[in-house]
N, C-alpha and C. Protein backbone atom coordinates (compact mmCIF):
# COMPACT_ATOMS: atom_id res chain seq x y z
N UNK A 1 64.81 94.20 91.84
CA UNK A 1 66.04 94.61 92.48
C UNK A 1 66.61 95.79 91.71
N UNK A 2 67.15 96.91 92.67
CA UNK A 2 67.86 98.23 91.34
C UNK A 2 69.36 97.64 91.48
N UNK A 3 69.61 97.79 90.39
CA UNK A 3 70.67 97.77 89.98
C UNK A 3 71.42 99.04 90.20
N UNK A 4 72.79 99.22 90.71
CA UNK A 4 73.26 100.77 90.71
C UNK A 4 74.71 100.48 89.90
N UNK A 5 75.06 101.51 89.68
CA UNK A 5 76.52 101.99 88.29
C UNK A 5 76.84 102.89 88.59
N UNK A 6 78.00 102.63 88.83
CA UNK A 6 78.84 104.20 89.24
C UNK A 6 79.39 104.64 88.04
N UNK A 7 79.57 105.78 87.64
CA UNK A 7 80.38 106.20 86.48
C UNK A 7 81.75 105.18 86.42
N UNK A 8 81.78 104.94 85.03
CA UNK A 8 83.65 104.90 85.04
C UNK A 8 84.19 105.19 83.81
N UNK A 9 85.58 105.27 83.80
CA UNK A 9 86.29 105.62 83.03
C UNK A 9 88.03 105.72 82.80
N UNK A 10 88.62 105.90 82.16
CA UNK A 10 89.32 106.21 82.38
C UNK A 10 90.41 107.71 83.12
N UNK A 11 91.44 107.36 84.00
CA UNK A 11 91.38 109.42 84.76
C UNK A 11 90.54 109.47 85.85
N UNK A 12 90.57 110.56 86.54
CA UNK A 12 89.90 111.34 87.55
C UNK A 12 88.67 111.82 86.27
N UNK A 13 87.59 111.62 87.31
CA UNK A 13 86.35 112.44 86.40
C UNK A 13 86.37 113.58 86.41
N UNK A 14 85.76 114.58 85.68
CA UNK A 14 85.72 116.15 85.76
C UNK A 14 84.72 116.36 86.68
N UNK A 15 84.72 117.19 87.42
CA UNK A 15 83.48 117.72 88.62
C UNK A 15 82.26 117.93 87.87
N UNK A 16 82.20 117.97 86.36
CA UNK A 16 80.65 118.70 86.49
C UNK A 16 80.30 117.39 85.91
N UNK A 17 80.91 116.24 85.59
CA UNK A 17 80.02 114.71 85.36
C UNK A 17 79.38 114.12 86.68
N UNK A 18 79.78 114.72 87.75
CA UNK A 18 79.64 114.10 89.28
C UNK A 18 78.88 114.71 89.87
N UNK A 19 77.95 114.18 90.43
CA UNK A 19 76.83 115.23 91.54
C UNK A 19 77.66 114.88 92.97
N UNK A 20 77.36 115.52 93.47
CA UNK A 20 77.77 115.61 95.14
C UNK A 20 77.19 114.16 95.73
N UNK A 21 78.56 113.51 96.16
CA UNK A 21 78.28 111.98 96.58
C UNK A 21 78.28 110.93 95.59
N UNK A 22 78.38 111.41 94.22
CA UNK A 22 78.35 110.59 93.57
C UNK A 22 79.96 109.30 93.68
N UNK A 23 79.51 108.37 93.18
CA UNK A 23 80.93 107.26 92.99
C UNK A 23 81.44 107.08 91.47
N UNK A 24 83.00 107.44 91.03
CA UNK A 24 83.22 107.09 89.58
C UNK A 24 84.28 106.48 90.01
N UNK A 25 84.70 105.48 89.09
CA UNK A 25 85.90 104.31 89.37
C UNK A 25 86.89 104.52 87.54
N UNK A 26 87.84 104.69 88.28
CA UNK A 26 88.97 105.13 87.22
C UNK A 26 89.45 103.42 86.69
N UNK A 27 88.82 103.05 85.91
CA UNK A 27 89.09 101.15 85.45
C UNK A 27 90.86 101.19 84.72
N UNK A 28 91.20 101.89 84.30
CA UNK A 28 92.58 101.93 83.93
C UNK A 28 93.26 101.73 85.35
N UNK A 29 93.13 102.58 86.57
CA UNK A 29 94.15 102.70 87.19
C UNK A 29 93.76 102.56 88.95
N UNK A 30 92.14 101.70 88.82
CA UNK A 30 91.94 100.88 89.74
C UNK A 30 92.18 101.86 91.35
N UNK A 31 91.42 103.06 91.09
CA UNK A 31 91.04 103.99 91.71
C UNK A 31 89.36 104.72 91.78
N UNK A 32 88.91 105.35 93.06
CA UNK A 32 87.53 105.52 93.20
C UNK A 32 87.43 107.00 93.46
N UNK A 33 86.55 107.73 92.83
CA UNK A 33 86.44 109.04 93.42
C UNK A 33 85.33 109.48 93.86
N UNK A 34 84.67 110.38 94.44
CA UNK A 34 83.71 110.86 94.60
C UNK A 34 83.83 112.33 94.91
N UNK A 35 82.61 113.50 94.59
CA UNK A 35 82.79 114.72 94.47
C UNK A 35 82.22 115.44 95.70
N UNK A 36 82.38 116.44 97.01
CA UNK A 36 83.10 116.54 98.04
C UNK A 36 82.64 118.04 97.73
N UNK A 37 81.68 118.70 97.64
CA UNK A 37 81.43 120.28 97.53
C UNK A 37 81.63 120.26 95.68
N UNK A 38 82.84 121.43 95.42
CA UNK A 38 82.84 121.55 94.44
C UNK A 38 83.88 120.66 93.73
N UNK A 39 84.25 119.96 94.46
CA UNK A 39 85.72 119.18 94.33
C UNK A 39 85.46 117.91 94.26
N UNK A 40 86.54 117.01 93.01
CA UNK A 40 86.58 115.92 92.74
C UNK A 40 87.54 114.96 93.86
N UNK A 41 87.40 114.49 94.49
CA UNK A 41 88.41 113.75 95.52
C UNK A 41 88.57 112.20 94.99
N UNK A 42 89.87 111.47 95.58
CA UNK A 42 90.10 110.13 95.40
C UNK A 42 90.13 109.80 96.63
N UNK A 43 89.32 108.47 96.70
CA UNK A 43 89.14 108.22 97.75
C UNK A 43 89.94 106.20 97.96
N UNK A 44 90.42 106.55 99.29
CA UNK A 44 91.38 105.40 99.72
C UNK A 44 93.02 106.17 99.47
N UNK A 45 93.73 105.46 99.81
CA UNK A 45 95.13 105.74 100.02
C UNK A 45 95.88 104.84 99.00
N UNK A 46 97.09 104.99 98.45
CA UNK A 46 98.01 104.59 97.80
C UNK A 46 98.88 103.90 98.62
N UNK A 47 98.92 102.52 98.67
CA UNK A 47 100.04 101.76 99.50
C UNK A 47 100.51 100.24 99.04
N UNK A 48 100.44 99.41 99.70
CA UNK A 48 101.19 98.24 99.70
C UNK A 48 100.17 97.21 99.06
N UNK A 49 100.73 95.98 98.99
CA UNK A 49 99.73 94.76 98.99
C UNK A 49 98.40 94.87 100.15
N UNK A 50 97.76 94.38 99.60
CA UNK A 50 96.11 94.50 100.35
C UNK A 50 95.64 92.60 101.07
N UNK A 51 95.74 92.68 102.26
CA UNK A 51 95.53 90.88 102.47
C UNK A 51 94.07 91.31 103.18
N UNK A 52 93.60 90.51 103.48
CA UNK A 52 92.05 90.17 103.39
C UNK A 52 91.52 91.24 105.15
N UNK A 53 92.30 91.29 105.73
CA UNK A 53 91.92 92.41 107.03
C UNK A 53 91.95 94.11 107.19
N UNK A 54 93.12 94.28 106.02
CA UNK A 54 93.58 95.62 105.65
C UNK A 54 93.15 96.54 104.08
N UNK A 55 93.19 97.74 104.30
CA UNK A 55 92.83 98.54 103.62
C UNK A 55 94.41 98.55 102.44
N UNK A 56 94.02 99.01 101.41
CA UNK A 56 95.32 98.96 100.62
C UNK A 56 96.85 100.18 101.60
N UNK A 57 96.20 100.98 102.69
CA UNK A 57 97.25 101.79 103.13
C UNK A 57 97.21 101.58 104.62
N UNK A 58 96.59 99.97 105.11
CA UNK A 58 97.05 99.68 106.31
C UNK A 58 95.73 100.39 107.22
N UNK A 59 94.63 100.72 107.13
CA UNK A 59 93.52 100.76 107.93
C UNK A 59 92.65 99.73 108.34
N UNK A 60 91.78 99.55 108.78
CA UNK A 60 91.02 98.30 108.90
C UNK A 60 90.07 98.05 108.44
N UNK A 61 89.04 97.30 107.84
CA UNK A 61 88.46 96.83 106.93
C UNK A 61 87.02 97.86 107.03
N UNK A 62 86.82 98.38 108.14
CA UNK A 62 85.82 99.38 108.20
C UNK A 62 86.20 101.57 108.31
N UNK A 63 87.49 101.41 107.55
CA UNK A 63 87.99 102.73 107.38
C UNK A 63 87.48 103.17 106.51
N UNK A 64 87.46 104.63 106.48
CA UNK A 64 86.69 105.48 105.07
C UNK A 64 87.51 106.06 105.20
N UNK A 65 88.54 106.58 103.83
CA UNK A 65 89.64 107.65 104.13
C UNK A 65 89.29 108.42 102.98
N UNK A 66 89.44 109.70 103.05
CA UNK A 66 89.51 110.55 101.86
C UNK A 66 90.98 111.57 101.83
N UNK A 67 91.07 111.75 100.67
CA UNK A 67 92.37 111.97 100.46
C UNK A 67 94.14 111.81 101.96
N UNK A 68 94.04 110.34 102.29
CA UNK A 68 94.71 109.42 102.76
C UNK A 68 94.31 109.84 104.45
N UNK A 69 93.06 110.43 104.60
CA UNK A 69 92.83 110.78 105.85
C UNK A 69 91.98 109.94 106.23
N UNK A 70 91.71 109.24 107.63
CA UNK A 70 90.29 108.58 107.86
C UNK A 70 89.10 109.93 108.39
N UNK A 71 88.46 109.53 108.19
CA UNK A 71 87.17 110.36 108.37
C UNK A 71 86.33 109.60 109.63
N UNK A 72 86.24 108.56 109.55
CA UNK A 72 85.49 107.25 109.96
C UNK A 72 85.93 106.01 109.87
N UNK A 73 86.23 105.21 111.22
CA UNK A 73 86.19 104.11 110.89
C UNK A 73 85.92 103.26 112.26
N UNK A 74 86.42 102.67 112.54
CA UNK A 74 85.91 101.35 113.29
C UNK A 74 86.75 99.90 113.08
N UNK A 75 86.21 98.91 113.80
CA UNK A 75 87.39 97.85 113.60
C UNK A 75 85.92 96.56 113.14
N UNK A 76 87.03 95.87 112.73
CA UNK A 76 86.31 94.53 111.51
C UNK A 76 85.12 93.97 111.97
């Protein structure tokens, strides 16, 4: 079985630790990024309590948002 690891750390990662598509998870502050061309992005939205159907900013359990936009999504 592979095992996969996303970078982490503390902070937004710097763009040149990240290849394009890559996933790093900020463990201090319980945030995900991934890098987007030349650009570091956070991905998901900043919002409320999270219950078991919703996204932490009120999308549905099959949303992809990047910087608080959906891109893609679909319902549960």
């Amino acid at each position: 079985m592979t095992v996969i690891k996303h970078k982490r750390g503390a902070g937004a990662p710097p763009a040149a630790v990240l290849e394009v598509g890559e996933l790093a998870i900020d463990i201090a502050d319980a945030k995900l990024y991934t890098k987007i061309g030349p650009d570091v992005v956070e991905l998901g939205g900043g919002g409320t309590a999270k219950d078991g159907n919703q996204n932490v900013d009120g999308g549905n359990a099959s949303s992809i948002y990047v910087l608080d936009q959906v891109i893609d999504g679909g319902s549960a």
